[in-house]
PDB file of N, CA and C in Angstrom:
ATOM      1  N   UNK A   1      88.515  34.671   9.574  1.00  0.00           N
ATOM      2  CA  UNK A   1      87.799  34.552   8.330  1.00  0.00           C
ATOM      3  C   UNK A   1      88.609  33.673   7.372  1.00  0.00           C
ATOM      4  N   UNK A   2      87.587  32.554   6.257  1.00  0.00           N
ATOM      5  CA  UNK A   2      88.941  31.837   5.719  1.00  0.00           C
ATOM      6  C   UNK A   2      88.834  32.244   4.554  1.00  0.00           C
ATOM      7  N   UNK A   3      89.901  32.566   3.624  1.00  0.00           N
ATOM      8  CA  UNK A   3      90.159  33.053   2.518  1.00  0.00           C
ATOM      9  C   UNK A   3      89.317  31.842   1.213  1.00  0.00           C
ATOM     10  N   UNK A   4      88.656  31.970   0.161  1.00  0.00           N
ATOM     11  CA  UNK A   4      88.158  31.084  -0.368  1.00  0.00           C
ATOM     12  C   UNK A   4      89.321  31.100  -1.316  1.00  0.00           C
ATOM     13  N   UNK A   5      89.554  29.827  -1.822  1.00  0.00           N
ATOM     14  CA  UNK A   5      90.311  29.816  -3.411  1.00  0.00           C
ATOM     15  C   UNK A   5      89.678  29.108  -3.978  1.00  0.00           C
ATOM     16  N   UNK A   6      90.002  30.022  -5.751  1.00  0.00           N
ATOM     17  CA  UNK A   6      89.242  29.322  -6.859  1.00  0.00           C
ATOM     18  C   UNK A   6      90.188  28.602  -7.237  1.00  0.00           C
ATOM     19  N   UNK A   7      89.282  27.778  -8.499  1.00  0.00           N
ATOM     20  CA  UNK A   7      89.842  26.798  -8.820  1.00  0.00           C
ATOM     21  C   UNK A   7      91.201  27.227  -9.927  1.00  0.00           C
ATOM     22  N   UNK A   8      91.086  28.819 -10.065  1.00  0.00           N
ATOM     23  CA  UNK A   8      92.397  29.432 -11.006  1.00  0.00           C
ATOM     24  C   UNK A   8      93.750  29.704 -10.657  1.00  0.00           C
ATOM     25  N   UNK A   9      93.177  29.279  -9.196  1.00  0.00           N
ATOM     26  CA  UNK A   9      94.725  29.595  -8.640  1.00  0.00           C
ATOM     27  C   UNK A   9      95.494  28.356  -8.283  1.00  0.00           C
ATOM     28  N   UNK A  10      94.596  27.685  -7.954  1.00  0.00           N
ATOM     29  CA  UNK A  10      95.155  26.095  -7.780  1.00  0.00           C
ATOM     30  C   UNK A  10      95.990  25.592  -8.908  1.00  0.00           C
ATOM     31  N   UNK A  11      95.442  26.149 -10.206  1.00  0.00           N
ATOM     32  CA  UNK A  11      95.691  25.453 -11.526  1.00  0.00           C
ATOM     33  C   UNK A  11      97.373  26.929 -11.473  1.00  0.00           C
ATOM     34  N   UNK A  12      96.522  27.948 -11.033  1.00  0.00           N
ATOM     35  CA  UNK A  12      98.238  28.783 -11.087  1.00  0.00           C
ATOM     36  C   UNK A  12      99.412  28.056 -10.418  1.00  0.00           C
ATOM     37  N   UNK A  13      98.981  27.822  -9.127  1.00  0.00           N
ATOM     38  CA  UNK A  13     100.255  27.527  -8.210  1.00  0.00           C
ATOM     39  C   UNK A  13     101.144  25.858  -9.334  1.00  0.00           C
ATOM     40  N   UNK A  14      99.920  24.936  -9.525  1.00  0.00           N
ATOM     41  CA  UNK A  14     100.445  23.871 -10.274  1.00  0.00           C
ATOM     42  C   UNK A  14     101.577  24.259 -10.974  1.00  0.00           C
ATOM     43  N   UNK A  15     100.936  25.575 -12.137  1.00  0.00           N
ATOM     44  CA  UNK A  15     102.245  25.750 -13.550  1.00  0.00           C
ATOM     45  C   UNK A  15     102.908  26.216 -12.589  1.00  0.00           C
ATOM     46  N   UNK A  16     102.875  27.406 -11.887  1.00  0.00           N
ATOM     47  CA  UNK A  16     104.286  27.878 -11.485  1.00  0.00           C
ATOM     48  C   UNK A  16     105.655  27.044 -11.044  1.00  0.00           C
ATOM     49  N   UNK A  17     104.816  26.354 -10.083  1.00  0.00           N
ATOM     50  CA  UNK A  17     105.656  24.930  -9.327  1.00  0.00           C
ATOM     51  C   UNK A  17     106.116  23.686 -10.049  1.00  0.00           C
ATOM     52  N   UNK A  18     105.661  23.783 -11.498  1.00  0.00           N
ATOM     53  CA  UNK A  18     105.752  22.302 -12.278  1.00  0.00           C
ATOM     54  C   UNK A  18     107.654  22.440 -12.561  1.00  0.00           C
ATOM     55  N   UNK A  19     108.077  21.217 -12.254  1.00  0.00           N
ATOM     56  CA  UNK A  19     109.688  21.683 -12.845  1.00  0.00           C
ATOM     57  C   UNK A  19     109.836  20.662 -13.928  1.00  0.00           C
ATOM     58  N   UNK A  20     108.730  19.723 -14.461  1.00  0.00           N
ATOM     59  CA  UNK A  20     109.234  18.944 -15.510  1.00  0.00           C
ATOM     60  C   UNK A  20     108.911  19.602 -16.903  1.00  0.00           C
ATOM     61  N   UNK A  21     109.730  19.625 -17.623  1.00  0.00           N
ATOM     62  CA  UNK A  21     109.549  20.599 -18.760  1.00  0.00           C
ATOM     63  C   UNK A  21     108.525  19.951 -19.934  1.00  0.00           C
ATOM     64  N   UNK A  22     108.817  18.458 -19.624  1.00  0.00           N
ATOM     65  CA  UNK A  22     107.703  17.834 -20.409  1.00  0.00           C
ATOM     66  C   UNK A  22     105.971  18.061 -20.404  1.00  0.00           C
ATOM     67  N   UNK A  23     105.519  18.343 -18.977  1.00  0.00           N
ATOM     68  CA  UNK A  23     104.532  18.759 -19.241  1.00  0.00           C
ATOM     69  C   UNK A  23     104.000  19.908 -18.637  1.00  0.00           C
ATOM     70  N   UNK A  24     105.059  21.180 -18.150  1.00  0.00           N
ATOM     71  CA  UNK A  24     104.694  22.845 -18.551  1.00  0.00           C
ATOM     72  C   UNK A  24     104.038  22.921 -18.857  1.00  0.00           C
ATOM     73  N   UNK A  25     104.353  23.171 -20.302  1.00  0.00           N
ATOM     74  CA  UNK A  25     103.222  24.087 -20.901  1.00  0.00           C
ATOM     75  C   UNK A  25     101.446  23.649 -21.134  1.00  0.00           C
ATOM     76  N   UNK A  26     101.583  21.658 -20.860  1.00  0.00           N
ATOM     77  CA  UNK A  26     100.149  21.867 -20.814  1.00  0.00           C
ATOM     78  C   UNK A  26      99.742  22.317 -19.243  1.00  0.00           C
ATOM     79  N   UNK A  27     100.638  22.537 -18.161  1.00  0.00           N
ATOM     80  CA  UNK A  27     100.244  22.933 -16.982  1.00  0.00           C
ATOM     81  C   UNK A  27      99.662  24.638 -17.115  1.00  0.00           C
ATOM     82  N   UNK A  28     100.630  25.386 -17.955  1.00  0.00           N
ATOM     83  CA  UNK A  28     100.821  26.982 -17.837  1.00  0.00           C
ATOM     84  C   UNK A  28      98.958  27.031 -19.028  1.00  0.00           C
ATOM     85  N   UNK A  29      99.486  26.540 -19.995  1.00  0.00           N
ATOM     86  CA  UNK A  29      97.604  26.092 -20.931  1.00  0.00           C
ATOM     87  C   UNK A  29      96.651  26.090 -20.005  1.00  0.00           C
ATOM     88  N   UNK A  30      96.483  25.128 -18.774  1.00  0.00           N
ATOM     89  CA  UNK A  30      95.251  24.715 -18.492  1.00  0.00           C
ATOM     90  C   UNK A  30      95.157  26.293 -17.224  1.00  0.00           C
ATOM     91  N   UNK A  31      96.215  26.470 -16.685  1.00  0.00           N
ATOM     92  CA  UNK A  31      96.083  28.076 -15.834  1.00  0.00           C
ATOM     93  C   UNK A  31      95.471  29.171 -16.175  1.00  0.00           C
ATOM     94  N   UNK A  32      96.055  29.182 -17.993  1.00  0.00           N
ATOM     95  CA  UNK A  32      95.315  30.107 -18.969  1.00  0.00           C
ATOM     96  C   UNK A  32      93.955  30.077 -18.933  1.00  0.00           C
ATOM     97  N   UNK A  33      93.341  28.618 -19.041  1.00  0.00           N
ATOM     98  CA  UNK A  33      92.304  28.619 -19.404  1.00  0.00           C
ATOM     99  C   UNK A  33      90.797  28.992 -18.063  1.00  0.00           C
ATOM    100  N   UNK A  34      91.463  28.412 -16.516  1.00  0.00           N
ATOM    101  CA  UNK A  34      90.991  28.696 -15.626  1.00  0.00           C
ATOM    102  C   UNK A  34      90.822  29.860 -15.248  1.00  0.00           C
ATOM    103  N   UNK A  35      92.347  30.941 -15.512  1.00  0.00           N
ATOM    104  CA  UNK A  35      92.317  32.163 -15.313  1.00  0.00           C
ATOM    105  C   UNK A  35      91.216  33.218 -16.592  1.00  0.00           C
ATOM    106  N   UNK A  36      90.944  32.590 -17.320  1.00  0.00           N
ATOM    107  CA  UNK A  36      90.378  33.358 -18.451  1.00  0.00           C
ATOM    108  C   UNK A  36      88.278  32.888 -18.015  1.00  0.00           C
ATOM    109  N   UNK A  37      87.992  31.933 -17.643  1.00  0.00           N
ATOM    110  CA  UNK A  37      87.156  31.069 -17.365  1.00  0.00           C
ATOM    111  C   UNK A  37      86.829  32.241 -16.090  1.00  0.00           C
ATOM    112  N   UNK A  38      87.722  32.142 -15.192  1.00  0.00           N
ATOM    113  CA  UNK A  38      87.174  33.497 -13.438  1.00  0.00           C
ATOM    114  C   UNK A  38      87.192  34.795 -14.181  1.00  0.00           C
ATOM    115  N   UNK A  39      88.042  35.183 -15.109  1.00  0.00           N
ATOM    116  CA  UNK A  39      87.429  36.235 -16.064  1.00  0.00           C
ATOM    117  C   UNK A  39      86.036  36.585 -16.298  1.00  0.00           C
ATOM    118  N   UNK A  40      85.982  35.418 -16.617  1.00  0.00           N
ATOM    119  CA  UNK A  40      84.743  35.684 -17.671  1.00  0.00           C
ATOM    120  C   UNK A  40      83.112  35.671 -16.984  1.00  0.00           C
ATOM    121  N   UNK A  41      83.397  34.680 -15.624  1.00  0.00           N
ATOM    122  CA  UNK A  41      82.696  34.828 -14.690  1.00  0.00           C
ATOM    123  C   UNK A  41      82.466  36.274 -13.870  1.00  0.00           C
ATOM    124  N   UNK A  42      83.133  36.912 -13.802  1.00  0.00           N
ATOM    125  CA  UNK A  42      83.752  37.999 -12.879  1.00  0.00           C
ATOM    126  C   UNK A  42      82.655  38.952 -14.067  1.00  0.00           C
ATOM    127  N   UNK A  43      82.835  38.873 -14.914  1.00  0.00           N
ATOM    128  CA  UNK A  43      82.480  39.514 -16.257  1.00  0.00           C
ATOM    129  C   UNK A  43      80.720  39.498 -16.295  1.00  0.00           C
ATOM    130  N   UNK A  44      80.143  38.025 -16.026  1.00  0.00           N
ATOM    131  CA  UNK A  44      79.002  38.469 -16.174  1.00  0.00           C
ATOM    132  C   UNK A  44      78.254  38.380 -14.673  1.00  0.00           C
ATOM    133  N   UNK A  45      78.612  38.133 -13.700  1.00  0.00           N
ATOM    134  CA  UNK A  45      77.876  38.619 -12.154  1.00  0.00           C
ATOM    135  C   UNK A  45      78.811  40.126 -11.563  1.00  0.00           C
ATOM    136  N   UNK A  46      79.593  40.066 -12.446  1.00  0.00           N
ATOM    137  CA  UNK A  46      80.127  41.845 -11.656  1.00  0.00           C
ATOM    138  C   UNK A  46      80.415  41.425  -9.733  1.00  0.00           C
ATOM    139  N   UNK A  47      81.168  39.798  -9.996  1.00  0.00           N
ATOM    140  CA  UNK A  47      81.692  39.769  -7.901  1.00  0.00           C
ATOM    141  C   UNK A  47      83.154  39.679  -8.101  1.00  0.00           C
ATOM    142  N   UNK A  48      83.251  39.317  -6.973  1.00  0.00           N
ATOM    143  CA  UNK A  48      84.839  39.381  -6.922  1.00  0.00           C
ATOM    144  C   UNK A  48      85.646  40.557  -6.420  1.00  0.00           C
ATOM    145  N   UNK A  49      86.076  40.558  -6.075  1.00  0.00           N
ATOM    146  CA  UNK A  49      87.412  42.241  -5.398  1.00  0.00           C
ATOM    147  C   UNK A  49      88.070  42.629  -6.826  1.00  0.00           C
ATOM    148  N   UNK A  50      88.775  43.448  -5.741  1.00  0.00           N
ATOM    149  CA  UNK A  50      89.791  44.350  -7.023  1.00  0.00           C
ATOM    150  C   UNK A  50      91.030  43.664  -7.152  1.00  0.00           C
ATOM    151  N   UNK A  51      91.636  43.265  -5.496  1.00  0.00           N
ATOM    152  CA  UNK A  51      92.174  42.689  -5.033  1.00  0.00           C
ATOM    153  C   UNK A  51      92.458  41.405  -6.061  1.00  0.00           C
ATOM    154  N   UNK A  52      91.156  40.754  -6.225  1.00  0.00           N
ATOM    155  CA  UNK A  52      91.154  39.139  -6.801  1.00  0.00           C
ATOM    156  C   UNK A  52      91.258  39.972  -8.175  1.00  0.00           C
ATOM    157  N   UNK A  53      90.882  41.032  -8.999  1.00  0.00           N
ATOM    158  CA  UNK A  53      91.271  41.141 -10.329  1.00  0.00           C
ATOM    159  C   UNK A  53      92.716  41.656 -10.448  1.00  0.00           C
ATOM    160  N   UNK A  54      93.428  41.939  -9.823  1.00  0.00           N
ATOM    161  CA  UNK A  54      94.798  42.467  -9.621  1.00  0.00           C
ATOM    162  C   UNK A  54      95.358  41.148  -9.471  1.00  0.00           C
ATOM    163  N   UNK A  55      95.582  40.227  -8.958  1.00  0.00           N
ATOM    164  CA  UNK A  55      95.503  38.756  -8.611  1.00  0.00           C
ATOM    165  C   UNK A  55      95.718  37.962  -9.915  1.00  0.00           C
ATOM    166  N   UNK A  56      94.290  38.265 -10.933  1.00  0.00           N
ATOM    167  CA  UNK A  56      94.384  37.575 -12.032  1.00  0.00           C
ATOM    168  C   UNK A  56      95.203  38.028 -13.077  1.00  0.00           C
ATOM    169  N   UNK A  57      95.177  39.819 -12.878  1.00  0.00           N
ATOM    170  CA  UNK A  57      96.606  40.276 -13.876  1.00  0.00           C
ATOM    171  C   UNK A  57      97.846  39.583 -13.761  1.00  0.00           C
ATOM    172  N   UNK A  58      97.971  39.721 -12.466  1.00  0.00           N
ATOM    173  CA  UNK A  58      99.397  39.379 -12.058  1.00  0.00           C
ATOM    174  C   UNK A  58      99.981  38.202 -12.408  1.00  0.00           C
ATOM    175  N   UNK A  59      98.807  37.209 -11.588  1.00  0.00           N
ATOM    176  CA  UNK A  59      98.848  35.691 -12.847  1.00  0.00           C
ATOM    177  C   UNK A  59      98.816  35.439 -13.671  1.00  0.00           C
ATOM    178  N   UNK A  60      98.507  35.988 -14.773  1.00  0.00           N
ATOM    179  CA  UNK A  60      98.706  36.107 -16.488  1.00  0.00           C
ATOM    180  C   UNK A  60     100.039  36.365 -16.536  1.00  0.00           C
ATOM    181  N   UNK A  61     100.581  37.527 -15.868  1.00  0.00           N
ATOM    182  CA  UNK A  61     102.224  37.828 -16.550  1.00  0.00           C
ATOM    183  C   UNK A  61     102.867  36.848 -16.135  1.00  0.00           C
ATOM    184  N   UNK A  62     102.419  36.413 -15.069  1.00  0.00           N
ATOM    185  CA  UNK A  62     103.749  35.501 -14.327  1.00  0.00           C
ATOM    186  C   UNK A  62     103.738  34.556 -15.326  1.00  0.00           C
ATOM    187  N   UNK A  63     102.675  33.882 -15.536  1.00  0.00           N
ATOM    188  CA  UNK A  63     102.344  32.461 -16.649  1.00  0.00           C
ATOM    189  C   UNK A  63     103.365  32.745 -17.618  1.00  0.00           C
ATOM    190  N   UNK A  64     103.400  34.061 -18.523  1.00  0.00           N
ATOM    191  CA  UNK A  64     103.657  34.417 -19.844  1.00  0.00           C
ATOM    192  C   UNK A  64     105.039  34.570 -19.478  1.00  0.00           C
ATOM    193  N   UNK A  65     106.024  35.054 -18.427  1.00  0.00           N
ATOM    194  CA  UNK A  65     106.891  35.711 -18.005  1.00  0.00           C
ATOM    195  C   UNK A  65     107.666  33.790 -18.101  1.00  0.00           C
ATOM    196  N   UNK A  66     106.927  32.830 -17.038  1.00  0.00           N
ATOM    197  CA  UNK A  66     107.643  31.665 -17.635  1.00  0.00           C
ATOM    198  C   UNK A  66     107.498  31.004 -18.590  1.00  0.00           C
ATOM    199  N   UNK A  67     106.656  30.861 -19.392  1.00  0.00           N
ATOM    200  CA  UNK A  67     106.691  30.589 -20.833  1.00  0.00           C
ATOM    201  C   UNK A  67     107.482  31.489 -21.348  1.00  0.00           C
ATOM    202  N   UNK A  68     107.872  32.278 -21.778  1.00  0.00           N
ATOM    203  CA  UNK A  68     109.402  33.079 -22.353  1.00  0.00           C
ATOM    204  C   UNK A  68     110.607  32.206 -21.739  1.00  0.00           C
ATOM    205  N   UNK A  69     110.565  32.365 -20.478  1.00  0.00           N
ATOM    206  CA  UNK A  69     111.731  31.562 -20.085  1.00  0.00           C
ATOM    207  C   UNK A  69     111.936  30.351 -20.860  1.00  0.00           C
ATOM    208  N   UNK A  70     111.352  29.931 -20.860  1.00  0.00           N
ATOM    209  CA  UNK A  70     110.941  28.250 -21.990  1.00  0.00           C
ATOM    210  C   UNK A  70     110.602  28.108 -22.959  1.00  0.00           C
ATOM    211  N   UNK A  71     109.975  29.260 -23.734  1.00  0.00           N
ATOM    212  CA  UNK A  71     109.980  29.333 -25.076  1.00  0.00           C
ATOM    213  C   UNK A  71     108.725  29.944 -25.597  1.00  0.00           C
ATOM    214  N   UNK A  72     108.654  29.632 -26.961  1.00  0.00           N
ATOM    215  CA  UNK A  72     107.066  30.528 -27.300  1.00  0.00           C
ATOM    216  C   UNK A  72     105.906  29.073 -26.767  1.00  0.00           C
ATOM    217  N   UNK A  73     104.637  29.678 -26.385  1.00  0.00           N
ATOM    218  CA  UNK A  73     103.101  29.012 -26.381  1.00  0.00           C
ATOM    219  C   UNK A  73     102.508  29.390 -27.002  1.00  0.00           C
ATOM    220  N   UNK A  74     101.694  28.169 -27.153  1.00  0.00           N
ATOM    221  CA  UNK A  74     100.358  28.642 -28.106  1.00  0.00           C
ATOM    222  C   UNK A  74      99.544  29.576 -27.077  1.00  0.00           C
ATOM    223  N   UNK A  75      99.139  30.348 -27.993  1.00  0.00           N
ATOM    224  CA  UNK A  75      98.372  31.893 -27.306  1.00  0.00           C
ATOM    225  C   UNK A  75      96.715  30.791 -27.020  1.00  0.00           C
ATOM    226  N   UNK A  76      96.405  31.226 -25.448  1.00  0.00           N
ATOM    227  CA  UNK A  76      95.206  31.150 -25.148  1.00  0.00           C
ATOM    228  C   UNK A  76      94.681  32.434 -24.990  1.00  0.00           C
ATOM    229  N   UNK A  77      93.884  32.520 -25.400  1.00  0.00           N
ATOM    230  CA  UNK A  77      92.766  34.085 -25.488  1.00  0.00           C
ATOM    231  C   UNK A  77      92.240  34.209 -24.031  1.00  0.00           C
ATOM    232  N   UNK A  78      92.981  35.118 -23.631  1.00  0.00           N
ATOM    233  CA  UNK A  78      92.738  35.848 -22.170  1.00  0.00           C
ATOM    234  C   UNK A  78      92.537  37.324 -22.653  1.00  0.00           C
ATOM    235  N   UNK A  79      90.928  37.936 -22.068  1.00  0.00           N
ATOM    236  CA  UNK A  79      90.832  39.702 -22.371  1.00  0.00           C
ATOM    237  C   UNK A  79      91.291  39.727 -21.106  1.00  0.00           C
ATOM    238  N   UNK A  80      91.652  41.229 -20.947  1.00  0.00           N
ATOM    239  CA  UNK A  80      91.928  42.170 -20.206  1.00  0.00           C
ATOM    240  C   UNK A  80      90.926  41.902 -19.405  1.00  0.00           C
ATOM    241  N   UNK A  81      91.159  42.212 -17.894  1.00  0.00           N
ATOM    242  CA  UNK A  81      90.316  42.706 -16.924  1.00  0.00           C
ATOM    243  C   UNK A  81      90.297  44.134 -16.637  1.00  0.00           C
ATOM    244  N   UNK A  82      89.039  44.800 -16.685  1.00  0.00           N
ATOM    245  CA  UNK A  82      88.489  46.165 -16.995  1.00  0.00           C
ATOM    246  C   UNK A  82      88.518  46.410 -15.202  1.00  0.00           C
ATOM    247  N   UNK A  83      88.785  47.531 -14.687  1.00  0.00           N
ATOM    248  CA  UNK A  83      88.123  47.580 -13.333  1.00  0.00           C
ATOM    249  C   UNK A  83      87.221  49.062 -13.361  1.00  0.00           C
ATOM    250  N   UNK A  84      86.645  48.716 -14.546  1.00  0.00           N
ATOM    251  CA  UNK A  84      85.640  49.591 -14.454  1.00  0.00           C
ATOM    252  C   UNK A  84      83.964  49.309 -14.399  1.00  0.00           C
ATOM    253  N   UNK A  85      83.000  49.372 -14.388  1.00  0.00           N
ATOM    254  CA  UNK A  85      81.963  49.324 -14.892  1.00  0.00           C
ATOM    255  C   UNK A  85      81.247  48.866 -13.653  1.00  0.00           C
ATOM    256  N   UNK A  86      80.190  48.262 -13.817  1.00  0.00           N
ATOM    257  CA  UNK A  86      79.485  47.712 -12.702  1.00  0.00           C
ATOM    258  C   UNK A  86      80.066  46.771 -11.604  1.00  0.00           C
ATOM    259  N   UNK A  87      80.039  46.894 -10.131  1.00  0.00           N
ATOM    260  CA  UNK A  87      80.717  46.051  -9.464  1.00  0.00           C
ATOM    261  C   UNK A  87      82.453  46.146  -9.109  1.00  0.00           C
ATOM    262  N   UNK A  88      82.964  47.316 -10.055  1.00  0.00           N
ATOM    263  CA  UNK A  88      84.221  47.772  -9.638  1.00  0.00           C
ATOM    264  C   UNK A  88      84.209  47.960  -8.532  1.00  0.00           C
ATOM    265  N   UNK A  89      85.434  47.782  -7.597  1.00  0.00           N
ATOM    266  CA  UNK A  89      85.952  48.740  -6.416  1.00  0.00           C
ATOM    267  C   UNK A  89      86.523  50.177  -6.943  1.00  0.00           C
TER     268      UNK A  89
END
């Protein structure tokens, strides 16, 4: 079976892997914005695993975890992922 990837993780692996400091943070920005974007999708068809929302937590801290390392970012507005309601595992 082949695993599908979205386009939020592609944009994850980019920031994680970027080592030029010059353009980080618009790499770790545009991750934010993909990861908040499968949010929000996830949000109004209720698909996706638990798995893939555990996935997107995890990728938020990591993002935020290296931005500290490097300094403050401008805050992109990422909600919480709920694993409750319709379509939960």
């Amino acid at each position: 079976m082949q695993k599908i990837t979205h386009r939020w993780e592609d944009a994850y692996q980019v920031a994680i892997l970027e080592t030029d400091d010059a353009v980080l943070q618009q790499r770790i920005e545009a991750a934010h914005r993909a990861i908040k974007a499968r949010i929000d999708e996830l949000a109004q068809d209720h698909q996706g695993t638990l798995e893939e929302r555990l996935c997107l937590q995890i990728a938020r801290a990591r993002l935020d975890q290296r931005t500290s390392q490097r300094g403050p970012r401008r805050h992109v507005d990422t909600p919480q992922v709920s694993d409750s309601g319709p379509g939960a595992a």
